[in-house]
C-alpha atoms as a PDB file:
ATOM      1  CA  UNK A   1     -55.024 -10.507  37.734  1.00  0.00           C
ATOM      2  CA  UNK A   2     -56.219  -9.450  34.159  1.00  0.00           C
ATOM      3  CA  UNK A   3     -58.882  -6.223  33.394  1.00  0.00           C
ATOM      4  CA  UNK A   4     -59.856  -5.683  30.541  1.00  0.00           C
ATOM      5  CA  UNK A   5     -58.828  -1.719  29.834  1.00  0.00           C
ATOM      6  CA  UNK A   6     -61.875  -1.104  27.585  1.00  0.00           C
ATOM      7  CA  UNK A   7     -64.720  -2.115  29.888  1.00  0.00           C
ATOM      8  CA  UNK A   8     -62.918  -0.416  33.047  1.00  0.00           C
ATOM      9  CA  UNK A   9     -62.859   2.965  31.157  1.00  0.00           C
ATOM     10  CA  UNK A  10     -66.393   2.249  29.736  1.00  0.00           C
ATOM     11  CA  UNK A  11     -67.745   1.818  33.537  1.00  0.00           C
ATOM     12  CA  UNK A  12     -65.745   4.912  34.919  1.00  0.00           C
ATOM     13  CA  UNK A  13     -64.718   7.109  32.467  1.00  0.00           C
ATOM     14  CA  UNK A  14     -67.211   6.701  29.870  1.00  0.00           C
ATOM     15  CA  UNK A  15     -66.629   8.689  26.548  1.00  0.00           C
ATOM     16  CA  UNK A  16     -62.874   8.226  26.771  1.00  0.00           C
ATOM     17  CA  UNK A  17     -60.089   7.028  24.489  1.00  0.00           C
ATOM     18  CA  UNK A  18     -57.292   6.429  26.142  1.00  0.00           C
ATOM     19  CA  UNK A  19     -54.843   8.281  24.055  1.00  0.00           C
ATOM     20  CA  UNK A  20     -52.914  11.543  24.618  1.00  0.00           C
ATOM     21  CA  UNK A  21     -54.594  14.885  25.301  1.00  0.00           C
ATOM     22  CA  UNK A  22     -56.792  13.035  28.445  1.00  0.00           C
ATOM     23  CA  UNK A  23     -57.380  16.169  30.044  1.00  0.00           C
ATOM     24  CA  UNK A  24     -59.151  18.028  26.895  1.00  0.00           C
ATOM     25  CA  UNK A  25     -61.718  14.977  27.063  1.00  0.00           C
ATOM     26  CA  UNK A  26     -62.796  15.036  30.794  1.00  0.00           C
ATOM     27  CA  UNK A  27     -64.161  17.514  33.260  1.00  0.00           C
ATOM     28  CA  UNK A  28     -62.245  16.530  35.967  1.00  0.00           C
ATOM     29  CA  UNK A  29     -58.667  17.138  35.362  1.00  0.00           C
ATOM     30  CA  UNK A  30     -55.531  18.970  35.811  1.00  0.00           C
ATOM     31  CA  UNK A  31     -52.486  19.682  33.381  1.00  0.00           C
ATOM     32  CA  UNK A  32     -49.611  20.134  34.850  1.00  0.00           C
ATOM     33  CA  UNK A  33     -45.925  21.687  33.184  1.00  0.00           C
ATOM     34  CA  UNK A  34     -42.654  20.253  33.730  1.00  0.00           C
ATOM     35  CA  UNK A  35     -39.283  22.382  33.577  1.00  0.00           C
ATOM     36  CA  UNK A  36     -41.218  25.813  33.643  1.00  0.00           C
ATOM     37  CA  UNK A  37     -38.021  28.338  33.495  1.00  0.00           C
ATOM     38  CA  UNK A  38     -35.540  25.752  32.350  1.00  0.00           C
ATOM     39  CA  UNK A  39     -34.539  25.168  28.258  1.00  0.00           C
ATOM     40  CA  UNK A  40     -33.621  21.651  27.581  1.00  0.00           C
ATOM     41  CA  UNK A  41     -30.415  22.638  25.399  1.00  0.00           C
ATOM     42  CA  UNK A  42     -27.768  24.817  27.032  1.00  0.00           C
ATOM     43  CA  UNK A  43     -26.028  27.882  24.938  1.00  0.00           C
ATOM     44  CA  UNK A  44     -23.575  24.992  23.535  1.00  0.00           C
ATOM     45  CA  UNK A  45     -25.756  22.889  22.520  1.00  0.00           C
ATOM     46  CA  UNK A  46     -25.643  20.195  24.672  1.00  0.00           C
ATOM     47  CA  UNK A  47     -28.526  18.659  26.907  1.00  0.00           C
ATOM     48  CA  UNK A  48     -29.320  20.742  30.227  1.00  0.00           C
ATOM     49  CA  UNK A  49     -29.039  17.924  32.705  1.00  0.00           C
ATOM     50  CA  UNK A  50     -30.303  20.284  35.151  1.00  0.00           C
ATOM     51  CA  UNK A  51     -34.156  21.055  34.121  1.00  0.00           C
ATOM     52  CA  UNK A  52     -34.100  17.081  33.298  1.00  0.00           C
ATOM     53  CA  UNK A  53     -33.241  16.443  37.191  1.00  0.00           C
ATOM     54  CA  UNK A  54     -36.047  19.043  37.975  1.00  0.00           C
ATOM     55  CA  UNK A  55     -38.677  17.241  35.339  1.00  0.00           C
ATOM     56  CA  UNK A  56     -38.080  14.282  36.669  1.00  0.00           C
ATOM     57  CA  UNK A  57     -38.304  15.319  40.277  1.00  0.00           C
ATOM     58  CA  UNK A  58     -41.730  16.946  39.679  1.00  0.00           C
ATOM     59  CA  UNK A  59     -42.884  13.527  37.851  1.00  0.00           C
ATOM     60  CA  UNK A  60     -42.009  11.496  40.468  1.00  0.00           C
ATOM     61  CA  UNK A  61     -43.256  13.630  43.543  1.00  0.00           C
ATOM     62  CA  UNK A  62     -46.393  13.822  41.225  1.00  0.00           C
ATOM     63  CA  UNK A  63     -46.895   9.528  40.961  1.00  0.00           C
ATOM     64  CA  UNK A  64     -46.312   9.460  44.874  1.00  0.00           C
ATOM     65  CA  UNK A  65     -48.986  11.437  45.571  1.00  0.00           C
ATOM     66  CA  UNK A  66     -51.398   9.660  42.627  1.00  0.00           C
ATOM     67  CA  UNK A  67     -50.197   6.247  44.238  1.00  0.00           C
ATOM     68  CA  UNK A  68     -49.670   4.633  47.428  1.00  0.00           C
ATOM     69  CA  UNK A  69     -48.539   1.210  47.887  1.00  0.00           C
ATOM     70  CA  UNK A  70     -51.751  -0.376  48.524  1.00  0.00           C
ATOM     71  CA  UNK A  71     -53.441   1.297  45.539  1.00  0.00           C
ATOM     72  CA  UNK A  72     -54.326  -1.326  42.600  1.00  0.00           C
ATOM     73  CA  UNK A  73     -52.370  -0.042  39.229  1.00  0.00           C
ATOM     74  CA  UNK A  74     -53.116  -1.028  35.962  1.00  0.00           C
ATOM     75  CA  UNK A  75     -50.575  -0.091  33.878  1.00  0.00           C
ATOM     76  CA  UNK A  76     -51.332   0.217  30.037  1.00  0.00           C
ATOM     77  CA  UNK A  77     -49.138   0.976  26.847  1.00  0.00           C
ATOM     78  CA  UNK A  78     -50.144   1.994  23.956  1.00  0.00           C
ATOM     79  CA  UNK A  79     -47.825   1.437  20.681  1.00  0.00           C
ATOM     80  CA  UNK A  80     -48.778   2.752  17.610  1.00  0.00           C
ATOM     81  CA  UNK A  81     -47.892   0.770  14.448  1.00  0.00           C
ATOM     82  CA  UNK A  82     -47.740   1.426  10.830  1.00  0.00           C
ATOM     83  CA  UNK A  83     -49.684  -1.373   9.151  1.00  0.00           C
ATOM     84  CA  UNK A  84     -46.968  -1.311   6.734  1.00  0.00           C
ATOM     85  CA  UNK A  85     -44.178  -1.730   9.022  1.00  0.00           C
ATOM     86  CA  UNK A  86     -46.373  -4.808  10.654  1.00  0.00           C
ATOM     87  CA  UNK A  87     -42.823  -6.819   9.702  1.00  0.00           C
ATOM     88  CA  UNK A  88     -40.364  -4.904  11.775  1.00  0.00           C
ATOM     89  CA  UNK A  89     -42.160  -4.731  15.121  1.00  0.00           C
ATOM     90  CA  UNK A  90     -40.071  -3.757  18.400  1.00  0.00           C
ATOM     91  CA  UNK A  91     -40.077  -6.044  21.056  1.00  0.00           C
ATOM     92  CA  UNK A  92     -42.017  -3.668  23.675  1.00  0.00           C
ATOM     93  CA  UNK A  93     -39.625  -2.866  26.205  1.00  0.00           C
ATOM     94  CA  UNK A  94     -41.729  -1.133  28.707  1.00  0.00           C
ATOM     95  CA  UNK A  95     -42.958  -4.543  30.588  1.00  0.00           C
ATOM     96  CA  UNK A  96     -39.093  -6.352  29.949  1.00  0.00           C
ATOM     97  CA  UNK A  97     -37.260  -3.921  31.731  1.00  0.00           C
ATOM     98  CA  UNK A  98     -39.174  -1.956  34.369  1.00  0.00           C
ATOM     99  CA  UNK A  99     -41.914  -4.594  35.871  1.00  0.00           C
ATOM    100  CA  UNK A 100     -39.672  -6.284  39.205  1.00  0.00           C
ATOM    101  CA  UNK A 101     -42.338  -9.112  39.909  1.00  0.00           C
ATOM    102  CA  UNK A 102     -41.489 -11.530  36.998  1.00  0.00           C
ATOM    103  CA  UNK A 103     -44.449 -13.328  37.589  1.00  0.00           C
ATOM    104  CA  UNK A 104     -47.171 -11.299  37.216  1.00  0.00           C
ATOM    105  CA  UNK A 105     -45.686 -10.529  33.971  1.00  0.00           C
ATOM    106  CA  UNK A 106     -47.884 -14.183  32.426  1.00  0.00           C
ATOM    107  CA  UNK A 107     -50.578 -11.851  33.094  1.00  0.00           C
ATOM    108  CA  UNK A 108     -50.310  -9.349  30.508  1.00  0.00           C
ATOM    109  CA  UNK A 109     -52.584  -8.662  28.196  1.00  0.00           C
ATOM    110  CA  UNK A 110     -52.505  -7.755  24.911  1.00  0.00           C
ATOM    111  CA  UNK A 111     -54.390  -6.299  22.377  1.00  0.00           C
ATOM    112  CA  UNK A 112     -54.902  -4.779  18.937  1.00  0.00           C
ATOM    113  CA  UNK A 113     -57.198  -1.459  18.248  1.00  0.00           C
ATOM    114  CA  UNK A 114     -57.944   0.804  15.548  1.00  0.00           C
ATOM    115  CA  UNK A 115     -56.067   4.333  15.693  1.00  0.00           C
ATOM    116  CA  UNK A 116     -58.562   7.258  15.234  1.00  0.00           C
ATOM    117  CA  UNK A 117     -56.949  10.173  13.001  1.00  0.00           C
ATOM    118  CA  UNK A 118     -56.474  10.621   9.319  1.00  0.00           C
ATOM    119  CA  UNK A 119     -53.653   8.040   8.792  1.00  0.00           C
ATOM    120  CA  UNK A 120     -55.922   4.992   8.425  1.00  0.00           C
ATOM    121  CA  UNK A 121     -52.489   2.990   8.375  1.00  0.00           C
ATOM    122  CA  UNK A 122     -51.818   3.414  12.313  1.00  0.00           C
ATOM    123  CA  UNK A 123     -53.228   1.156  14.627  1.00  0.00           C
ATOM    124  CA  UNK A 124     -52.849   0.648  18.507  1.00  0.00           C
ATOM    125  CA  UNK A 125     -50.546  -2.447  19.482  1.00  0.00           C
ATOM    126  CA  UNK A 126     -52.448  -1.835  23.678  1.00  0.00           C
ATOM    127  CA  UNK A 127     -50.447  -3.626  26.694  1.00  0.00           C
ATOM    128  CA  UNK A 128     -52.183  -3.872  29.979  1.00  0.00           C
ATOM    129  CA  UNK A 129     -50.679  -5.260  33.201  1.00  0.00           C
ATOM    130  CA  UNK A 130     -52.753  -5.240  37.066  1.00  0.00           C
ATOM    131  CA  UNK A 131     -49.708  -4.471  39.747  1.00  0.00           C
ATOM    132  CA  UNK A 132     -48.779  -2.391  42.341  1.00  0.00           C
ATOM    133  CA  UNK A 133     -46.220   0.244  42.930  1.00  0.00           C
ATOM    134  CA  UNK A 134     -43.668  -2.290  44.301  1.00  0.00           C
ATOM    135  CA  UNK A 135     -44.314  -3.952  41.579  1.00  0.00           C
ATOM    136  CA  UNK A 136     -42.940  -1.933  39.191  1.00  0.00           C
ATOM    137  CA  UNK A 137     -39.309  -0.316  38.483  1.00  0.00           C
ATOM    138  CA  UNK A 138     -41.336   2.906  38.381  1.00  0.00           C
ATOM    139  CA  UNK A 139     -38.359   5.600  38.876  1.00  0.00           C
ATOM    140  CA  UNK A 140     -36.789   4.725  35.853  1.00  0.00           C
ATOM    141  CA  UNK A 141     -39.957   3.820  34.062  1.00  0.00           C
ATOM    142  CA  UNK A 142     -41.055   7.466  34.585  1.00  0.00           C
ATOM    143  CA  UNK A 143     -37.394   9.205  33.642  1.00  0.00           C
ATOM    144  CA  UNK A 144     -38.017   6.863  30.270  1.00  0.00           C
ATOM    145  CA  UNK A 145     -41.248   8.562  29.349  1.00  0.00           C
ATOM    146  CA  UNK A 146     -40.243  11.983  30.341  1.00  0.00           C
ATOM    147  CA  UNK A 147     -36.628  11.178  28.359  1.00  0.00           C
ATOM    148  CA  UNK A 148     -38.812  10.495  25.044  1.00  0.00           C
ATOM    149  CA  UNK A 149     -36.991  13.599  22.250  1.00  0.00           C
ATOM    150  CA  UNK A 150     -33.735  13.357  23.736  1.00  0.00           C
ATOM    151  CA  UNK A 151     -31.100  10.680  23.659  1.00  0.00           C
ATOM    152  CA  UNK A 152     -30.494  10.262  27.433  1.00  0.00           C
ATOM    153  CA  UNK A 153     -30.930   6.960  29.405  1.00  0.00           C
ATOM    154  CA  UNK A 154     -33.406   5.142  30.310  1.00  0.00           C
ATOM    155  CA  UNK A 155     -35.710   4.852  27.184  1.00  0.00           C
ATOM    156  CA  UNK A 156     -38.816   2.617  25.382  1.00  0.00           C
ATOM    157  CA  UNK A 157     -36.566   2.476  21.989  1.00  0.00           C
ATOM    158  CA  UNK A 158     -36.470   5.675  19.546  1.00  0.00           C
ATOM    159  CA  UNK A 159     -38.161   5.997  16.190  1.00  0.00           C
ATOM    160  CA  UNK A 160     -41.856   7.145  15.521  1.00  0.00           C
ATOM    161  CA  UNK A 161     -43.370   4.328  17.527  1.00  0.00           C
ATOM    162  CA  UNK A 162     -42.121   5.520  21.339  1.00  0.00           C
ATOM    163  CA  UNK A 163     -45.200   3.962  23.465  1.00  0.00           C
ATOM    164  CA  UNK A 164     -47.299   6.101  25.371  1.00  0.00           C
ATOM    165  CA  UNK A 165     -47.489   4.305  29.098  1.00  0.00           C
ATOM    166  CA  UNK A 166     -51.078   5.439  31.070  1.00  0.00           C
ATOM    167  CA  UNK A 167     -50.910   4.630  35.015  1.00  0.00           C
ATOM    168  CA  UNK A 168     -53.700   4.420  36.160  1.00  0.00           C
ATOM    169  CA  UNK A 169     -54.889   4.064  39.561  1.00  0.00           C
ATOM    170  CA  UNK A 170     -57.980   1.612  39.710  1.00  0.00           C
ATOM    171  CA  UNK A 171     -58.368   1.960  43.499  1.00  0.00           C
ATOM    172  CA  UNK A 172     -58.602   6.138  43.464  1.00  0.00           C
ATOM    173  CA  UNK A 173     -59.788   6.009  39.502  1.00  0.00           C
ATOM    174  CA  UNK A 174     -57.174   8.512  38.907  1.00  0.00           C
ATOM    175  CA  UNK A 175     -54.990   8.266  34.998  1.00  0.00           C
ATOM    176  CA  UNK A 176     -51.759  10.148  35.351  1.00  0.00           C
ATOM    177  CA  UNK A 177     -49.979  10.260  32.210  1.00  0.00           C
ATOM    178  CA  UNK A 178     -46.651  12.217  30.811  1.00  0.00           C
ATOM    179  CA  UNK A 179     -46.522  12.752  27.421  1.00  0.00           C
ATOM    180  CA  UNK A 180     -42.755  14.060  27.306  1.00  0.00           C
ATOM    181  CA  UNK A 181     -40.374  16.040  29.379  1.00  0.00           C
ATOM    182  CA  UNK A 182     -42.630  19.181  28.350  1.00  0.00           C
ATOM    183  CA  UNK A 183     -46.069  17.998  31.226  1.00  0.00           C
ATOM    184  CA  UNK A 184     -48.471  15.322  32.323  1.00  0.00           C
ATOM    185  CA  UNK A 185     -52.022  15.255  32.372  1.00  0.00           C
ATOM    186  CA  UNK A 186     -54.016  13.783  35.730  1.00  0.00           C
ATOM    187  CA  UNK A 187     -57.612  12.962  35.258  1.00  0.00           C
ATOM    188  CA  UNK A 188     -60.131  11.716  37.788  1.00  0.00           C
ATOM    189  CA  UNK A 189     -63.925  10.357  38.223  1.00  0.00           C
ATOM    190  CA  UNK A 190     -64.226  12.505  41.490  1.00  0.00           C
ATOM    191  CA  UNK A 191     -63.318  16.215  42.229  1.00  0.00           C
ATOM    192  CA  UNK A 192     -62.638  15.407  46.026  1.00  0.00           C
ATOM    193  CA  UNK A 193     -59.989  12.503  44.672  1.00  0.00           C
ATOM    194  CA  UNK A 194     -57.813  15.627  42.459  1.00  0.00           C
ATOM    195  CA  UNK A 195     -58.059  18.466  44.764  1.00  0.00           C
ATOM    196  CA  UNK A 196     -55.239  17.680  47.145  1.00  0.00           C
ATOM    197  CA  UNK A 197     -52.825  17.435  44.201  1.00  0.00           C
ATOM    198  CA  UNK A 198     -54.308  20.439  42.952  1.00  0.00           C
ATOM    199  CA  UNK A 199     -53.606  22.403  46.402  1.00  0.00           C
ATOM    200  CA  UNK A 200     -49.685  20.606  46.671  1.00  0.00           C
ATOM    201  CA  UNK A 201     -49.088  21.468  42.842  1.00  0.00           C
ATOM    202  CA  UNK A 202     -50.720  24.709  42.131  1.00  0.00           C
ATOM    203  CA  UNK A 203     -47.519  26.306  41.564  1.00  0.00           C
ATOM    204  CA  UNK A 204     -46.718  23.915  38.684  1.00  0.00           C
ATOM    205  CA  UNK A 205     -50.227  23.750  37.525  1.00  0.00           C
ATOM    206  CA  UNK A 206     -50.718  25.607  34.121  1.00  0.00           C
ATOM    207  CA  UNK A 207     -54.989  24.387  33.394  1.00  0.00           C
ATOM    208  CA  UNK A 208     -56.854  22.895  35.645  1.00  0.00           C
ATOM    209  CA  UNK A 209     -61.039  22.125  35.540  1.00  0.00           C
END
């Protein structure tokens, strides 16, 4: 049940780190907008609840078409830590609350990695967990990553260290992941695998190689 997240990319998508901004570090890709036309803050002020029922309806009809039932997932956080702060670590929430088989839960793995950029006092707290799509509480688990600037419901926790959760689909060898409620990125080892969702989402496409 376990992979280890480092050799997998090494074998299919050598040369990448598995951090945000997947699609500037592979040929095959697509970035894709959420919300294009909508604000997220209404004249008053408050939240508009309307483009977040839109971003989260492109998000999701984006993962059903990445992922069918049958495909193997590997699911992967990443949490980024101040070495300072190693004292007052969060609980990561992401496997607690949205993985529905309890028992493949034993099988996550877990481990620590250096954070390339100029603050040498980040590092990567990386969670990895093999499942499948019924495995996982993935509607919510999706309106959690898109909900990551704004205080609406679900969420990973607030504060600098919101986790960064990479699906990836080992069967296809496809990486979907949404950085906020602003896009996701969709990389792939094959152009045959991506162009379908490039033909269904062209109109929400914004780059695409």
């Amino acid at each position: 049940m376990t992979i280890d997240v480092e050799q997998y990319l090494n074998k299919a998508f050598p040369g990448l780190t598995l951090t945000p901004s997947l699609y500037q570090q592979w040929d095959i890709g697509i970035h894709v907008e959420f919300g294009a036309g909508f604000y997220q803050l209404k004249d008053n002020g408050h939240l508009n609840l309307a483009m977040f029922n839109y971003v989260y309806h492109q998000a999701l009809t984006i993962f059903n078409e990445i992922f069918s039932y049958s495909d193997e997932i590997l699911l992967v956080t990443n949490v980024y830590q101040y070495k300072l702060a190693e004292g007052k670590k969060n609980r990561i929430k992401v496997y607690d609350r949205y993985i529905k088989n309890k028992e493949i839960k034993f099988h996550l793995k877990q481990q620590t990695l250096p954070y390339v950029s100029d603050n040498e006092d980040i590092y990567i707290s990386r969670f990895a967990l093999k499942c499948h799509k019924q495995d996982i509480h993935y509607v919510s688990l999706i309106k959690a990553a898109c909900n990551e600037d704004f205080r609406l419901k679900p969420k990973f926790g607030s504060g600098y260290n919101y986790p960064d959760v990479f699906f990836i689909n080992l069967t296809k060898n496809v990486i979907f992941f949404i950085y906020d409620d602003r896009g996701c990125e969709i990389i792939a080892t094959n152009k045959e695998t991506i162009k379908p969702f490039d033909l269904k989402f062209r109109n929400w496409i914004v780059n695409r190689k």
